[in-house]
PDB file of N, CA and C in Angstrom:
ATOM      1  N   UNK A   1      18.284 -44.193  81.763  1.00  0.00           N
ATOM      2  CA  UNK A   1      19.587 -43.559  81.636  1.00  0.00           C
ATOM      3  C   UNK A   1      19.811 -43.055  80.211  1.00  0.00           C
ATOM      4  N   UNK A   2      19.227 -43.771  79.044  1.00  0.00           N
ATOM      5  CA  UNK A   2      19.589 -43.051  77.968  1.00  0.00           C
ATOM      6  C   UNK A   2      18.544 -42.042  77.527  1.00  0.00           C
ATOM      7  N   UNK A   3      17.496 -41.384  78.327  1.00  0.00           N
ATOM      8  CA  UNK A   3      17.332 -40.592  78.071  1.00  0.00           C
ATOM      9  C   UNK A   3      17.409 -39.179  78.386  1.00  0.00           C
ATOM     10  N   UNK A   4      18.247 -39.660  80.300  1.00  0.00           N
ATOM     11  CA  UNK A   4      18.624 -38.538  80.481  1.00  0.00           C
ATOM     12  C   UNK A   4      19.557 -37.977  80.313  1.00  0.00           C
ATOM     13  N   UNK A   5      20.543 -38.558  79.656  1.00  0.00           N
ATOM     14  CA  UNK A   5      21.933 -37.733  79.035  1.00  0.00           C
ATOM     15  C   UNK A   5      21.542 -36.827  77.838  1.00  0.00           C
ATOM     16  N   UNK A   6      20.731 -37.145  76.922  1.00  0.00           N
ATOM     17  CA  UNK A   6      19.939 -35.890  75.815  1.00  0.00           C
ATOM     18  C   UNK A   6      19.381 -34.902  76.231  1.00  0.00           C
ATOM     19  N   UNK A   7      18.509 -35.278  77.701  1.00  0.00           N
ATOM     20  CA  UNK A   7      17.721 -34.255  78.638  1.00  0.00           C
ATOM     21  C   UNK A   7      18.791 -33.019  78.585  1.00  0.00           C
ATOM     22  N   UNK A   8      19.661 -33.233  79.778  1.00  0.00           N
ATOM     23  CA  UNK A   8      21.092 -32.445  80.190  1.00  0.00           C
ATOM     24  C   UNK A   8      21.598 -31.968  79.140  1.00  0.00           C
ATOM     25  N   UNK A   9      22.011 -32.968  78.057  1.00  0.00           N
ATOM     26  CA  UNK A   9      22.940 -31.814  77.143  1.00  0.00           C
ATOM     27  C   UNK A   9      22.113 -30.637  76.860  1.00  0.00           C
ATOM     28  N   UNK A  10      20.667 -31.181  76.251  1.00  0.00           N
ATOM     29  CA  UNK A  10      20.061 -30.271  75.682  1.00  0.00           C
ATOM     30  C   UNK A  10      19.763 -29.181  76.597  1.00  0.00           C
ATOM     31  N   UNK A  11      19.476 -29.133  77.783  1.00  0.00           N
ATOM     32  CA  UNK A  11      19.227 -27.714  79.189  1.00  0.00           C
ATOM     33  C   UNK A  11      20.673 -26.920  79.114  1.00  0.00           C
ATOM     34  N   UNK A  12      21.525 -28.087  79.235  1.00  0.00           N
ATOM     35  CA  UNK A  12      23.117 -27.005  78.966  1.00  0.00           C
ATOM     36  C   UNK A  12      23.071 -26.268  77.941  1.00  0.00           C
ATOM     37  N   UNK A  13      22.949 -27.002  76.821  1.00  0.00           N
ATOM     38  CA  UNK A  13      22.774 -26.190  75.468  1.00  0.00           C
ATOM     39  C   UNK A  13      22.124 -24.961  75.333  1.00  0.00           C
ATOM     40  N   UNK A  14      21.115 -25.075  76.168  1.00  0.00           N
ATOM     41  CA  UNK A  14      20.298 -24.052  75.728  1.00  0.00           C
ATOM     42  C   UNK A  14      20.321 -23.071  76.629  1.00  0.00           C
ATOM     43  N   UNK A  15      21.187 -23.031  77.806  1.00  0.00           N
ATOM     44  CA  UNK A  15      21.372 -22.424  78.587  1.00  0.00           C
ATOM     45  C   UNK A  15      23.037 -22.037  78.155  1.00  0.00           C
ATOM     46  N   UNK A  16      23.786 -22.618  77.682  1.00  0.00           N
ATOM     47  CA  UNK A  16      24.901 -22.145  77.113  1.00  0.00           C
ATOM     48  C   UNK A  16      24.915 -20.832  76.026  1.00  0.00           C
ATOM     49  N   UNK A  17      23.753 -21.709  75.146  1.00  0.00           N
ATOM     50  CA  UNK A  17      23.396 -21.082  73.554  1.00  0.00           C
ATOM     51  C   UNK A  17      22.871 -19.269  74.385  1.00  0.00           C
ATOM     52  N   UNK A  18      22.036 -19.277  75.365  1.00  0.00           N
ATOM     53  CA  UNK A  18      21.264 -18.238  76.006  1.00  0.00           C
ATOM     54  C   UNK A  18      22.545 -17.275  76.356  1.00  0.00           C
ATOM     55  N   UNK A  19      23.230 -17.753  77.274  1.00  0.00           N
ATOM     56  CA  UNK A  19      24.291 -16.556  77.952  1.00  0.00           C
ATOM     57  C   UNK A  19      25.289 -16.411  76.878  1.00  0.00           C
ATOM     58  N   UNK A  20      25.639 -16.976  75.738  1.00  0.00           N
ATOM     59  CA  UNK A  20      26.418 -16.079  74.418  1.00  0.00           C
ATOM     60  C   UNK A  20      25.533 -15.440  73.604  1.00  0.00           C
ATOM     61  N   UNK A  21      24.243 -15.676  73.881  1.00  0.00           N
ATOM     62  CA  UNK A  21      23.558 -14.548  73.101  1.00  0.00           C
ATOM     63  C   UNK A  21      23.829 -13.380  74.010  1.00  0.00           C
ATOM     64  N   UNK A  22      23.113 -13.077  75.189  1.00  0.00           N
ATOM     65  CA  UNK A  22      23.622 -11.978  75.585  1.00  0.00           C
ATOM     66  C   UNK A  22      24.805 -11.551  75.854  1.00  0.00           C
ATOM     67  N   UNK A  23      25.807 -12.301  76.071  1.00  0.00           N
ATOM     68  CA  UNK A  23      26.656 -11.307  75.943  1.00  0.00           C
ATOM     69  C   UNK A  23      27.185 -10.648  74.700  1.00  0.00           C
ATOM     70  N   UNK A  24      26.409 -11.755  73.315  1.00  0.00           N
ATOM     71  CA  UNK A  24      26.826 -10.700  72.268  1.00  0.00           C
ATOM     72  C   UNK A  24      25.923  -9.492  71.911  1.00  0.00           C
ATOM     73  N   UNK A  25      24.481  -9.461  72.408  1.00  0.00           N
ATOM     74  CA  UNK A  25      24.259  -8.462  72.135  1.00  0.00           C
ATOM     75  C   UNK A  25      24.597  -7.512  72.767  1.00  0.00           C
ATOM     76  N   UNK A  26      24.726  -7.601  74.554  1.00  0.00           N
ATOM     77  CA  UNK A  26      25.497  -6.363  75.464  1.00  0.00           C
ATOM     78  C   UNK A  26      26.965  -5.923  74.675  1.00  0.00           C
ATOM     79  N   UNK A  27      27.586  -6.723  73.672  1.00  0.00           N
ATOM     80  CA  UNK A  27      28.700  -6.284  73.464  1.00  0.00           C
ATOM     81  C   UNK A  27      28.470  -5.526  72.113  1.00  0.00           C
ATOM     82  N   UNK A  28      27.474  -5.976  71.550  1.00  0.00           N
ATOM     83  CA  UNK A  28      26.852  -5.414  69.961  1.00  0.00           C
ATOM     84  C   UNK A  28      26.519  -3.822  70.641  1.00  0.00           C
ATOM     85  N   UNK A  29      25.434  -3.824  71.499  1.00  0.00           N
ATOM     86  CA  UNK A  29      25.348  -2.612  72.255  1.00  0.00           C
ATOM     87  C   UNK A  29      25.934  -1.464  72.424  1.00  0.00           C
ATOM     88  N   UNK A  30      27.031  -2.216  73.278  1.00  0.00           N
ATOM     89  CA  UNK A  30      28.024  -1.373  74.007  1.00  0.00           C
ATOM     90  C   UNK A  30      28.673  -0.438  72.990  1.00  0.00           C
ATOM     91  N   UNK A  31      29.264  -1.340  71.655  1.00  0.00           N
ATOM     92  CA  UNK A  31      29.768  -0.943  70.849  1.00  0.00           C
ATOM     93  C   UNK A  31      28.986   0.265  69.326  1.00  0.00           C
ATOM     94  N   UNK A  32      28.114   0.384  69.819  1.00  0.00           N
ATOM     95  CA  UNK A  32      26.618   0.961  68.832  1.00  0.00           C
ATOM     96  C   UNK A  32      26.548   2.872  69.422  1.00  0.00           C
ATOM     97  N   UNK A  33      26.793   3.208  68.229  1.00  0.00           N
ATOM     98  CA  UNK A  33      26.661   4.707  68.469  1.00  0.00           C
ATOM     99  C   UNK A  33      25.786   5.398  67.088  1.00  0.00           C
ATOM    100  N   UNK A  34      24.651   5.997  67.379  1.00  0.00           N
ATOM    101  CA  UNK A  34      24.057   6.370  66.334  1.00  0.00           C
ATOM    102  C   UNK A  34      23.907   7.680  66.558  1.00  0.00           C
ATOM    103  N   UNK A  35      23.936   8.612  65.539  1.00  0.00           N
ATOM    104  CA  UNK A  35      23.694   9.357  65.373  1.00  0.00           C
ATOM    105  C   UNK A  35      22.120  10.020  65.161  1.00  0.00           C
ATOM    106  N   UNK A  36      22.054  11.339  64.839  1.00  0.00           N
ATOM    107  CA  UNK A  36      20.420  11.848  64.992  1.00  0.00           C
ATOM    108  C   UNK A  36      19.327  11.595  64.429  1.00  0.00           C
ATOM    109  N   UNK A  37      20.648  11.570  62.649  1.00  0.00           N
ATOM    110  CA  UNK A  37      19.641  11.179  61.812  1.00  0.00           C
ATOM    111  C   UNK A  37      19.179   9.404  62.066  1.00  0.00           C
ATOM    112  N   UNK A  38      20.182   8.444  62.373  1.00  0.00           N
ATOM    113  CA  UNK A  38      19.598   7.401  62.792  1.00  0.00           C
ATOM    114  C   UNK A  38      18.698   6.615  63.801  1.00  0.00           C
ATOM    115  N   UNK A  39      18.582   8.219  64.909  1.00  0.00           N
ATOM    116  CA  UNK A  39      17.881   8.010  66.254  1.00  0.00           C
ATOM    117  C   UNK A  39      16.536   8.186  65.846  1.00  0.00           C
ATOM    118  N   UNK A  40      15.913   8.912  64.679  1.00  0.00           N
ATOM    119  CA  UNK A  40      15.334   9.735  64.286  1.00  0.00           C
ATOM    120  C   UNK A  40      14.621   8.472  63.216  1.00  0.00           C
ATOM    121  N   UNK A  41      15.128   7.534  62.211  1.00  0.00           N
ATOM    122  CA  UNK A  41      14.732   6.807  61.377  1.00  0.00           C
ATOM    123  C   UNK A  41      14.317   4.941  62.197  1.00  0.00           C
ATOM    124  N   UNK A  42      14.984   5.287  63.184  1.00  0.00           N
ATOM    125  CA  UNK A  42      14.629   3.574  64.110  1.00  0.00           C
ATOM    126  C   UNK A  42      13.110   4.455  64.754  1.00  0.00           C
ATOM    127  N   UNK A  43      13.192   5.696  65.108  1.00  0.00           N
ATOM    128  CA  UNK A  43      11.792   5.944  65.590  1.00  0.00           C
ATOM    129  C   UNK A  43      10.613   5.842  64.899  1.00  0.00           C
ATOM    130  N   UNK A  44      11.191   6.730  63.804  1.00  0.00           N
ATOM    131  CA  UNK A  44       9.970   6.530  62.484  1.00  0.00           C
ATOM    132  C   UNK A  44       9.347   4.918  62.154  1.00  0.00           C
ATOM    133  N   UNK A  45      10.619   4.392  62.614  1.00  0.00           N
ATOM    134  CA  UNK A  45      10.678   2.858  62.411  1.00  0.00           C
ATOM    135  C   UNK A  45       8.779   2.023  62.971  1.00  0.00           C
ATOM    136  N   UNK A  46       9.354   2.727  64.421  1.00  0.00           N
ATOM    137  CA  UNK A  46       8.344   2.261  64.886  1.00  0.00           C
ATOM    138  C   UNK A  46       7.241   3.053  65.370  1.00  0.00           C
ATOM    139  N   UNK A  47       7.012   4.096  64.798  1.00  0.00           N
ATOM    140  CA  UNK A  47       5.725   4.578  64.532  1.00  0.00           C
ATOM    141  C   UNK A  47       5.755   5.829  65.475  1.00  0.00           C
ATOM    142  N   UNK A  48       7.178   6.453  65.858  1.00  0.00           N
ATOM    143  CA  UNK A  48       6.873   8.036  66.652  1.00  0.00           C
ATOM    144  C   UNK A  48       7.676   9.102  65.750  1.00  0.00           C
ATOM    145  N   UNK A  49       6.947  10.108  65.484  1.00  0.00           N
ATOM    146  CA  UNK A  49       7.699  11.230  65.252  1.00  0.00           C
ATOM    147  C   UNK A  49       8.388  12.221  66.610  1.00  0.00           C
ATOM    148  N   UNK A  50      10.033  11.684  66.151  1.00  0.00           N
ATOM    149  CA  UNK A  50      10.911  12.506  67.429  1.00  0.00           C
ATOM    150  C   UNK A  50      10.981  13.787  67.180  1.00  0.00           C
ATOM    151  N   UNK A  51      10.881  14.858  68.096  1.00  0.00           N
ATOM    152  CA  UNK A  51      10.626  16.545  67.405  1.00  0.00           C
ATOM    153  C   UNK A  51      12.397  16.528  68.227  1.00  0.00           C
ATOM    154  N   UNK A  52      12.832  17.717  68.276  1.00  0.00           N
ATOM    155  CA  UNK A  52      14.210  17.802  68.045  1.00  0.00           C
ATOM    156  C   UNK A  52      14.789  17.934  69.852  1.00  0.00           C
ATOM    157  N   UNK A  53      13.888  18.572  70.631  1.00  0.00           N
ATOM    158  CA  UNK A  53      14.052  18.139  72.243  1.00  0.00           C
ATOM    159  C   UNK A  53      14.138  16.650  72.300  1.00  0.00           C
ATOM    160  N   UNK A  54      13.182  16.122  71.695  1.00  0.00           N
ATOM    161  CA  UNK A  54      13.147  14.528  72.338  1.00  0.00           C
ATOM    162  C   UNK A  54      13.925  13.730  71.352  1.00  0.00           C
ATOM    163  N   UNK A  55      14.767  13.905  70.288  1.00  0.00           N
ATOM    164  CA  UNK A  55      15.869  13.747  69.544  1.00  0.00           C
ATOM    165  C   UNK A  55      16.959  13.655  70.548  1.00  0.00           C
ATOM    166  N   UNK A  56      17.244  15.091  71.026  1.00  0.00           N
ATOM    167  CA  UNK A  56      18.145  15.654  72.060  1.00  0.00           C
ATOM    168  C   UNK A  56      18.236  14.506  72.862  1.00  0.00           C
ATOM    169  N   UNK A  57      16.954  14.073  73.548  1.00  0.00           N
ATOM    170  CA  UNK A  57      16.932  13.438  74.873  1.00  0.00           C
ATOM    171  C   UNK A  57      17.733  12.213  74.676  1.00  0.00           C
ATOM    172  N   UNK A  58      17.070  11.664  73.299  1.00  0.00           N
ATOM    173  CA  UNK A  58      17.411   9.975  73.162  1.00  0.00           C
ATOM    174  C   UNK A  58      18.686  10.399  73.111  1.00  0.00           C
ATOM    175  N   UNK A  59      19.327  10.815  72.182  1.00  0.00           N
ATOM    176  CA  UNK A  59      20.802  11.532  72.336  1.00  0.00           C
ATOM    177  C   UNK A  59      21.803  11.157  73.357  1.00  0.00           C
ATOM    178  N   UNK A  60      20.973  11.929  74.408  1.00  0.00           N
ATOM    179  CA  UNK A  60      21.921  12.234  75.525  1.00  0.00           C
ATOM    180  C   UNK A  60      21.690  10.577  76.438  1.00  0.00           C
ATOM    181  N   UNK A  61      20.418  10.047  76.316  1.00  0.00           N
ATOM    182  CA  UNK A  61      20.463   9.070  77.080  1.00  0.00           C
ATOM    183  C   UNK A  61      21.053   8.016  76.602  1.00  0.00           C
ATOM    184  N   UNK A  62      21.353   7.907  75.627  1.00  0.00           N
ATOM    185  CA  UNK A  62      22.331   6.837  74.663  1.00  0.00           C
ATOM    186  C   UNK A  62      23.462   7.069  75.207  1.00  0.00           C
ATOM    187  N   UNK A  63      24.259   8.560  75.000  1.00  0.00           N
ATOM    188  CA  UNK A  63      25.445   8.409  75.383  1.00  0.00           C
ATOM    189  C   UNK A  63      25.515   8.317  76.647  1.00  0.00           C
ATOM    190  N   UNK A  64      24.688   8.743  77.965  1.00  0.00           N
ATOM    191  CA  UNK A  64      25.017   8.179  79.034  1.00  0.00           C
ATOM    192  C   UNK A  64      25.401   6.671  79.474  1.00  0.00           C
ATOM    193  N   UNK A  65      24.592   5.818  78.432  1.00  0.00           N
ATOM    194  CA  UNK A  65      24.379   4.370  78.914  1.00  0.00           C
ATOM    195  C   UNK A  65      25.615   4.094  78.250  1.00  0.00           C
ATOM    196  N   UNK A  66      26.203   4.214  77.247  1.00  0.00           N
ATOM    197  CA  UNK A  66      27.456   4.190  76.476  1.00  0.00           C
ATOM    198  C   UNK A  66      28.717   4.598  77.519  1.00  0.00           C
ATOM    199  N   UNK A  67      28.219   4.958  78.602  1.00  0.00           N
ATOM    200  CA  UNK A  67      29.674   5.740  79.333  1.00  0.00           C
ATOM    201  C   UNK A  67      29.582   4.899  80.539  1.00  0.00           C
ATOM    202  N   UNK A  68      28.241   4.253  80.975  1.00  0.00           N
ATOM    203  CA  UNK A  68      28.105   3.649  82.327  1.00  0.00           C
ATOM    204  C   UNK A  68      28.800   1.924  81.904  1.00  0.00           C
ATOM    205  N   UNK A  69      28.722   1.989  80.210  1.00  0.00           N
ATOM    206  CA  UNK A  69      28.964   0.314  80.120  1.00  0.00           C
ATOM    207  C   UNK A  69      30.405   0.468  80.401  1.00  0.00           C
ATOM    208  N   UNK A  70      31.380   1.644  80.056  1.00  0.00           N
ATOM    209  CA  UNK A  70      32.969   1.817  79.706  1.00  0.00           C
ATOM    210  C   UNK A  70      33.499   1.395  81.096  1.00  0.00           C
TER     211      UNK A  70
END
């Protein structure tokens, strides 16, 4: 018995600790609007050069997902 009350807290915990992470990042998200030049420097980030169609694209698909969270 005394070791399964540490068991439990700790699965709650970490299952507690889990669903306020996401919902802060869905809410970090939701709330996140970047612009071209910043769509443009997270790419560089990770190793693509965006040419100005596929700038466009991320663009537009950002703000769609931005309108489906509202």
């Amino acid at each position: 018995m005394d070791i399964v009350i540490p068991i439990v807290t700790f699965i709650v915990g970490g299952i507690a600790g889990f669903a306020g992470g996401v919902y802060y990042l869905r809410k970090q998200m939701k709330n996140m609007s970047m612009d071209n030049k910043q769509i443009q420097q997270m790419a560089r980030q990770m190793g693509v050069n965006l040419n100005q169609k596929q700038l466009n694209q991320m663009n537009k698909m950002m703000q769609s997902m931005n309108k489906k969270k509202k």
